[in-house]
PDB file of N, CA and C in Angstrom:
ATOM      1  N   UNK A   1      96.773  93.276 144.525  1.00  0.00           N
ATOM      2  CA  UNK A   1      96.711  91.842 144.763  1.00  0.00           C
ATOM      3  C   UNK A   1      96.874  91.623 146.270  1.00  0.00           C
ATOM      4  N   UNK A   2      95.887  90.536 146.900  1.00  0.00           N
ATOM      5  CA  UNK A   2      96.211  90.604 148.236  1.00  0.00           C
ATOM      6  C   UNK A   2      95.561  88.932 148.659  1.00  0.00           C
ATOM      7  N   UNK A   3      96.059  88.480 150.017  1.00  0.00           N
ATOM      8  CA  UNK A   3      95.645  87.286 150.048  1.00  0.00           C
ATOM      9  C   UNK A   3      94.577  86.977 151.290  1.00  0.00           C
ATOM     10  N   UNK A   4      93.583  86.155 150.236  1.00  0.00           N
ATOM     11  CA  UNK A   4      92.446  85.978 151.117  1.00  0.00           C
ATOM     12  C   UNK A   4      92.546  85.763 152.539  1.00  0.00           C
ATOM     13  N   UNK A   5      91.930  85.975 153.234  1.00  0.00           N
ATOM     14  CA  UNK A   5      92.420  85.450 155.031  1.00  0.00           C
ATOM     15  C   UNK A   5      91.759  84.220 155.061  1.00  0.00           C
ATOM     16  N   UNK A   6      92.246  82.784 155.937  1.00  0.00           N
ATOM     17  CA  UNK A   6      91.408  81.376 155.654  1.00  0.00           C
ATOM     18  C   UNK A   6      89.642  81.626 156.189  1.00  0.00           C
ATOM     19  N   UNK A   7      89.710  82.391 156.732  1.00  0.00           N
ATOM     20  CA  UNK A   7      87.874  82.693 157.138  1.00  0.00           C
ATOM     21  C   UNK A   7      87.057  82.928 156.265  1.00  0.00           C
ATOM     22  N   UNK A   8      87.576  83.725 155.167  1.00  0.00           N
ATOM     23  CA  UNK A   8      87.107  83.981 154.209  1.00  0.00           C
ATOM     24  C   UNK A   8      86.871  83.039 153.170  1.00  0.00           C
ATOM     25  N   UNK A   9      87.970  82.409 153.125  1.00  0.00           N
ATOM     26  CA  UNK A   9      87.902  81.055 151.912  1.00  0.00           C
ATOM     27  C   UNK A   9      86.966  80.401 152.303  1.00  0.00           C
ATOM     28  N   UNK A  10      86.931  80.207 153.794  1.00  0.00           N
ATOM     29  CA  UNK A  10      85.844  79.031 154.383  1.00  0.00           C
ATOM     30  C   UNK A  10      84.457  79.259 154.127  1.00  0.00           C
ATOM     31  N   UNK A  11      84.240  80.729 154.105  1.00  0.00           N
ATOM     32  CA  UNK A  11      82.797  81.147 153.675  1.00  0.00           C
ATOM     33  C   UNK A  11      82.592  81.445 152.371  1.00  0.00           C
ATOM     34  N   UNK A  12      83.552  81.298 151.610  1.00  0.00           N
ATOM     35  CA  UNK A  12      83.717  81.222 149.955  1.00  0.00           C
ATOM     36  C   UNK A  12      83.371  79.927 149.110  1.00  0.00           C
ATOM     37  N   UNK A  13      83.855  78.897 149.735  1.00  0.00           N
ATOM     38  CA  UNK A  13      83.707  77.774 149.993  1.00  0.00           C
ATOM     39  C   UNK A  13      82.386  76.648 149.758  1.00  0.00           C
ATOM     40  N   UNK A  14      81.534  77.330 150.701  1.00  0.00           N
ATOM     41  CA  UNK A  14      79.917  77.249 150.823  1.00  0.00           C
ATOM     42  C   UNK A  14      79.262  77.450 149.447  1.00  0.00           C
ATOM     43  N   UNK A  15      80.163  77.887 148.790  1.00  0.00           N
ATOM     44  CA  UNK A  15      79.572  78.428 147.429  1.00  0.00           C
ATOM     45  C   UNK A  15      80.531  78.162 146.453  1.00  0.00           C
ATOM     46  N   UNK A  16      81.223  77.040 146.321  1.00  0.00           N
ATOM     47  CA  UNK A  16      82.733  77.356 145.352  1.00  0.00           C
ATOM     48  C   UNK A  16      83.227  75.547 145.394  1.00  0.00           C
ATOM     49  N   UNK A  17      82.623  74.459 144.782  1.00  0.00           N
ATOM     50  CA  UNK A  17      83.086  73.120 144.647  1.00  0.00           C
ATOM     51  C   UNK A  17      84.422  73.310 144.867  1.00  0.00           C
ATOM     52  N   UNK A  18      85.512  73.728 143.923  1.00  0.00           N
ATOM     53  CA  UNK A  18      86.641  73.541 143.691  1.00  0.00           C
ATOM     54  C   UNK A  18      87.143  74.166 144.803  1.00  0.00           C
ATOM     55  N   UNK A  19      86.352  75.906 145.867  1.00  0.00           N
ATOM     56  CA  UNK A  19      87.434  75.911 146.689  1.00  0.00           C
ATOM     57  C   UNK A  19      87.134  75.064 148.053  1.00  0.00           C
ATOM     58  N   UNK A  20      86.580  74.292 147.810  1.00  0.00           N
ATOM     59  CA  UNK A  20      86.109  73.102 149.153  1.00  0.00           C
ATOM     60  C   UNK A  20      87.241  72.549 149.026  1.00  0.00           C
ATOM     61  N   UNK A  21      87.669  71.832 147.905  1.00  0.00           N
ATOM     62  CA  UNK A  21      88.975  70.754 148.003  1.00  0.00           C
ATOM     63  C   UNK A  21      90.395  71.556 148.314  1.00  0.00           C
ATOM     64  N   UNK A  22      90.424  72.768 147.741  1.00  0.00           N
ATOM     65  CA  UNK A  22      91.038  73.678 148.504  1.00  0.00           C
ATOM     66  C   UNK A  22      91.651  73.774 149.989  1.00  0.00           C
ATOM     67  N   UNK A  23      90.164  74.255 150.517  1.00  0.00           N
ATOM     68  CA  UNK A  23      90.542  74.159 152.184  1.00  0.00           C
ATOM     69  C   UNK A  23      91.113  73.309 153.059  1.00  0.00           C
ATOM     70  N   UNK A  24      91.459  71.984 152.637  1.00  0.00           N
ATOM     71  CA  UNK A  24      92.017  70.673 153.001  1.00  0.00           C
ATOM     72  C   UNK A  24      93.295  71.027 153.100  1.00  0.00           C
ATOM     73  N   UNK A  25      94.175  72.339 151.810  1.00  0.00           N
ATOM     74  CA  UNK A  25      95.355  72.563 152.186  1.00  0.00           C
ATOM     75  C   UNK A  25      95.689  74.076 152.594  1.00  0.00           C
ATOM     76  N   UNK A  26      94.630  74.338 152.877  1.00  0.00           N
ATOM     77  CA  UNK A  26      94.981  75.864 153.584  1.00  0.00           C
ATOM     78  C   UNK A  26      96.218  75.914 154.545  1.00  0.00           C
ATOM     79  N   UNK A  27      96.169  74.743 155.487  1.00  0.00           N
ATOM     80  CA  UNK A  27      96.448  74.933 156.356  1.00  0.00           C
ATOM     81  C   UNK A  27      98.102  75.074 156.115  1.00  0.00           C
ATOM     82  N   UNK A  28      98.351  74.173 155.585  1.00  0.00           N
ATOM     83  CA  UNK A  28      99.760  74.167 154.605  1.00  0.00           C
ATOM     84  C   UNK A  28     100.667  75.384 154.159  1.00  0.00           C
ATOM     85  N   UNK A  29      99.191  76.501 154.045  1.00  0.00           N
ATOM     86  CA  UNK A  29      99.497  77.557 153.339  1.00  0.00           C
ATOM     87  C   UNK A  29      99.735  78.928 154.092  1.00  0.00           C
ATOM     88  N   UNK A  30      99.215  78.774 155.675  1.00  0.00           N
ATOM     89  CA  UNK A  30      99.493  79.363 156.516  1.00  0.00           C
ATOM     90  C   UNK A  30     100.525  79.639 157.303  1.00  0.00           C
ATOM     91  N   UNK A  31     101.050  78.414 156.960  1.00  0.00           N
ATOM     92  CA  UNK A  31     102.529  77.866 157.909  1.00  0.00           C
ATOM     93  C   UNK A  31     103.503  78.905 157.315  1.00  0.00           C
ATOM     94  N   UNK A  32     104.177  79.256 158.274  1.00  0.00           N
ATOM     95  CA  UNK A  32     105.916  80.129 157.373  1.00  0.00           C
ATOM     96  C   UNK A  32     106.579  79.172 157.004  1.00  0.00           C
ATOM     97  N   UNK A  33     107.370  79.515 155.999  1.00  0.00           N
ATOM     98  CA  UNK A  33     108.044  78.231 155.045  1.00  0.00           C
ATOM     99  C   UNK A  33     109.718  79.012 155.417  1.00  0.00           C
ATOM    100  N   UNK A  34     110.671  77.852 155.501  1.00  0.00           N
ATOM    101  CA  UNK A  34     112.124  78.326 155.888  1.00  0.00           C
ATOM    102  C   UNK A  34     112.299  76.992 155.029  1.00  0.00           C
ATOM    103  N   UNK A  35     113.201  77.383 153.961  1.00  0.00           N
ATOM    104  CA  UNK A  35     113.865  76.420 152.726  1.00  0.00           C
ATOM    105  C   UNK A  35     115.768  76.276 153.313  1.00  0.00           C
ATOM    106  N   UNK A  36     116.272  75.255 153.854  1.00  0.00           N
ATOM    107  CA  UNK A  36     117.653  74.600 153.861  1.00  0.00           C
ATOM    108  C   UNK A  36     118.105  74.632 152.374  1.00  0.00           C
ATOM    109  N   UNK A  37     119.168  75.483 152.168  1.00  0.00           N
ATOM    110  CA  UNK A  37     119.683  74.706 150.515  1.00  0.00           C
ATOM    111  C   UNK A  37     120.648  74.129 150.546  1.00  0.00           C
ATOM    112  N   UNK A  38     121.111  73.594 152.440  1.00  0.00           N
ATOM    113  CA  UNK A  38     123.136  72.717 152.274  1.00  0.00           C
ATOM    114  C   UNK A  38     122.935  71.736 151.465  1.00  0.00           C
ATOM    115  N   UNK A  39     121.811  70.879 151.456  1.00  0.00           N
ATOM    116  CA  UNK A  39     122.029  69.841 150.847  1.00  0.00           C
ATOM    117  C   UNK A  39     121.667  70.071 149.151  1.00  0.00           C
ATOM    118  N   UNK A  40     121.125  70.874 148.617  1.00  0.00           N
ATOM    119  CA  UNK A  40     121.317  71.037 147.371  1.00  0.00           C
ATOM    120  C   UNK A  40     122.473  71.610 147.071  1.00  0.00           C
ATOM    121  N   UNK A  41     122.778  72.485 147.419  1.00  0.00           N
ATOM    122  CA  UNK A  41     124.612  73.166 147.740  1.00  0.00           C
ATOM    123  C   UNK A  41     126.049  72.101 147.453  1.00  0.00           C
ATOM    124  N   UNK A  42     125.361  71.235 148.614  1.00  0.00           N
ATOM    125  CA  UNK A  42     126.598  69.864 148.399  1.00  0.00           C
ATOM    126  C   UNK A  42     126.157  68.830 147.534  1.00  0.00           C
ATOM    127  N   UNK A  43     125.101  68.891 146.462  1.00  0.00           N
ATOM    128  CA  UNK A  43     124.751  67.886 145.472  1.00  0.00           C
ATOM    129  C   UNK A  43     125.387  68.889 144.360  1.00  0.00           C
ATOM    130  N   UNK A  44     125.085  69.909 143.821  1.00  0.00           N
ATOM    131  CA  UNK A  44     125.168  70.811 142.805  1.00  0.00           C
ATOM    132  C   UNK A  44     126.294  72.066 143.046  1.00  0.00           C
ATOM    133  N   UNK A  45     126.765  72.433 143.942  1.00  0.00           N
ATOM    134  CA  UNK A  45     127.999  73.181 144.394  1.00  0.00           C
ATOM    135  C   UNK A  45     127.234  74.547 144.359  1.00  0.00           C
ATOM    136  N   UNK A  46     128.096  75.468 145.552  1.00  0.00           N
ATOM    137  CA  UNK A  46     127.047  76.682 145.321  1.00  0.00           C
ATOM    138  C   UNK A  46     127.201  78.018 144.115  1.00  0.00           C
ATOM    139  N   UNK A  47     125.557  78.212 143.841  1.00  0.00           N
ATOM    140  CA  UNK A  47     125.575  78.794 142.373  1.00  0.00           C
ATOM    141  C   UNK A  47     124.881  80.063 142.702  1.00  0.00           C
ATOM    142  N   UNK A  48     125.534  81.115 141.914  1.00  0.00           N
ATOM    143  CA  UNK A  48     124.359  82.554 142.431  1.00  0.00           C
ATOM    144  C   UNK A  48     123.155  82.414 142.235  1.00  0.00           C
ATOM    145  N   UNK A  49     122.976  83.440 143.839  1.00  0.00           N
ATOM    146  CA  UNK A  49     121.243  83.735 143.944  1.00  0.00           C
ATOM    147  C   UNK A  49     121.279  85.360 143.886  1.00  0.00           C
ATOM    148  N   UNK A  50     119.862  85.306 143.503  1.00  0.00           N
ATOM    149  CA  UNK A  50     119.311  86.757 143.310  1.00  0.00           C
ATOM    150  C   UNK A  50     118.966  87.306 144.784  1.00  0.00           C
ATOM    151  N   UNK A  51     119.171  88.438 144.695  1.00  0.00           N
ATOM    152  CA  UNK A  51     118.802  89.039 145.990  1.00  0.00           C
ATOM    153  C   UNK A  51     117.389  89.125 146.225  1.00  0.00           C
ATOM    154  N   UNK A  52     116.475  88.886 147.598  1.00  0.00           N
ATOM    155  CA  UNK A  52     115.479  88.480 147.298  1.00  0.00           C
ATOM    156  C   UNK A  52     114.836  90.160 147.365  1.00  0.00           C
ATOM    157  N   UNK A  53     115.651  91.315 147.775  1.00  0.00           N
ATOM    158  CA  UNK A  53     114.941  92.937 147.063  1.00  0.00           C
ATOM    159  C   UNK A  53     115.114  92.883 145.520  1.00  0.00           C
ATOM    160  N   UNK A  54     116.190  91.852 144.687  1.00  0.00           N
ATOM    161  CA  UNK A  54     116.059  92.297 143.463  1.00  0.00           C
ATOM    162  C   UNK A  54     114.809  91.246 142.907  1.00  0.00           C
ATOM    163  N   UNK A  55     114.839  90.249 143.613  1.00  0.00           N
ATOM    164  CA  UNK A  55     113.916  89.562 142.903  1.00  0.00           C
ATOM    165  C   UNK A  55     112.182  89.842 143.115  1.00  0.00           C
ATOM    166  N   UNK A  56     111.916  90.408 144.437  1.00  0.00           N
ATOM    167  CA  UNK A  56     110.738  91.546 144.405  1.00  0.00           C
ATOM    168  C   UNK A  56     110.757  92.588 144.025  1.00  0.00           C
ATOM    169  N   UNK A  57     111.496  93.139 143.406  1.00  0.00           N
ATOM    170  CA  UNK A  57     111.275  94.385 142.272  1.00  0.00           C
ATOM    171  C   UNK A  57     110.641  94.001 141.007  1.00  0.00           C
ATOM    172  N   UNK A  58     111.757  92.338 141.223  1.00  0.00           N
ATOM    173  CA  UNK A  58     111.588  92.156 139.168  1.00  0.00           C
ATOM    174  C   UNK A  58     109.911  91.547 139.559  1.00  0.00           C
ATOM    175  N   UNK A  59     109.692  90.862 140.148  1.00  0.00           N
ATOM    176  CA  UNK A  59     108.473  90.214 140.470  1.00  0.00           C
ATOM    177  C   UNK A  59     107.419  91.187 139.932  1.00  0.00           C
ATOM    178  N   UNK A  60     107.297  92.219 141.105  1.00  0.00           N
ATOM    179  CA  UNK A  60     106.186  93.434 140.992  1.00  0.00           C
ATOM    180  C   UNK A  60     106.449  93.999 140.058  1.00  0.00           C
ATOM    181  N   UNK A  61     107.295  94.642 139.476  1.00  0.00           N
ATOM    182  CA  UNK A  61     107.014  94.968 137.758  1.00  0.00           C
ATOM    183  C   UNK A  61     106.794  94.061 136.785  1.00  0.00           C
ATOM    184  N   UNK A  62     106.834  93.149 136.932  1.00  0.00           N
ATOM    185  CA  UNK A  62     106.349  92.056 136.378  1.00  0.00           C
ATOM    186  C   UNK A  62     104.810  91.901 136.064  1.00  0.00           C
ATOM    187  N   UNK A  63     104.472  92.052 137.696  1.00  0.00           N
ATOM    188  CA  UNK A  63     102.474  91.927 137.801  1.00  0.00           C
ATOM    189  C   UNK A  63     102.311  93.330 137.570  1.00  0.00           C
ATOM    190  N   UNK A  64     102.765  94.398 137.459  1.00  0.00           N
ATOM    191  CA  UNK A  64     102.138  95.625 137.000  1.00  0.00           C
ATOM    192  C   UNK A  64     102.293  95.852 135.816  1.00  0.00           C
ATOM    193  N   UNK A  65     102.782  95.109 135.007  1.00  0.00           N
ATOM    194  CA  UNK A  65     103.444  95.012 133.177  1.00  0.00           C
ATOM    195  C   UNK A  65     102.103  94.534 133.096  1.00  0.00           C
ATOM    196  N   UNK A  66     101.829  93.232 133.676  1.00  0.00           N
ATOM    197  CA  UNK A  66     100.562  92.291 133.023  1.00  0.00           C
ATOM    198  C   UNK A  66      99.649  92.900 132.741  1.00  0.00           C
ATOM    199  N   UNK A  67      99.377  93.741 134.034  1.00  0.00           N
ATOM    200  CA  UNK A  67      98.019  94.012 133.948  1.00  0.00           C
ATOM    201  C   UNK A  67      97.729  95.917 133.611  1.00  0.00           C
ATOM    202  N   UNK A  68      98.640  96.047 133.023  1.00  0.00           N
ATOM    203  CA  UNK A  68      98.754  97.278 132.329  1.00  0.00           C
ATOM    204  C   UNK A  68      98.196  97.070 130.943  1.00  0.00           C
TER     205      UNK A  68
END
């Protein structure tokens, strides 16, 4: 599994209705994402998280279960 590069979508695109409306949020999708949780923390008090190596283990055996 791997993710398209936006050049590619764009020339995918040309040929693909649905991924035209797509490309409108590529850009969205490029950006690095950094998630704050103080303020869910101080609404809900803090609750365990998974480690994010355990939670890409469980992930990827997950997609290699599927498609086994």
């Amino acid at each position: 599994m791997r993710a398209a590069p936006p050049w590619l979508l764009r020339v995918l695109s040309f040929f693909n209705k649905d991924l035209r409306g797509f490309m409108q949020v590529v850009p969205e999708y490029v950006k690095p994402i950094s998630f704050d949780d103080a303020k869910l923390d101080r609404l809900l008090g803090r609750m365990a998280r998974t480690p994010y190596e355990d939670a890409l283990r469980a992930t990827i055996a997950s997609i290699q279960a599927a498609s086994a």
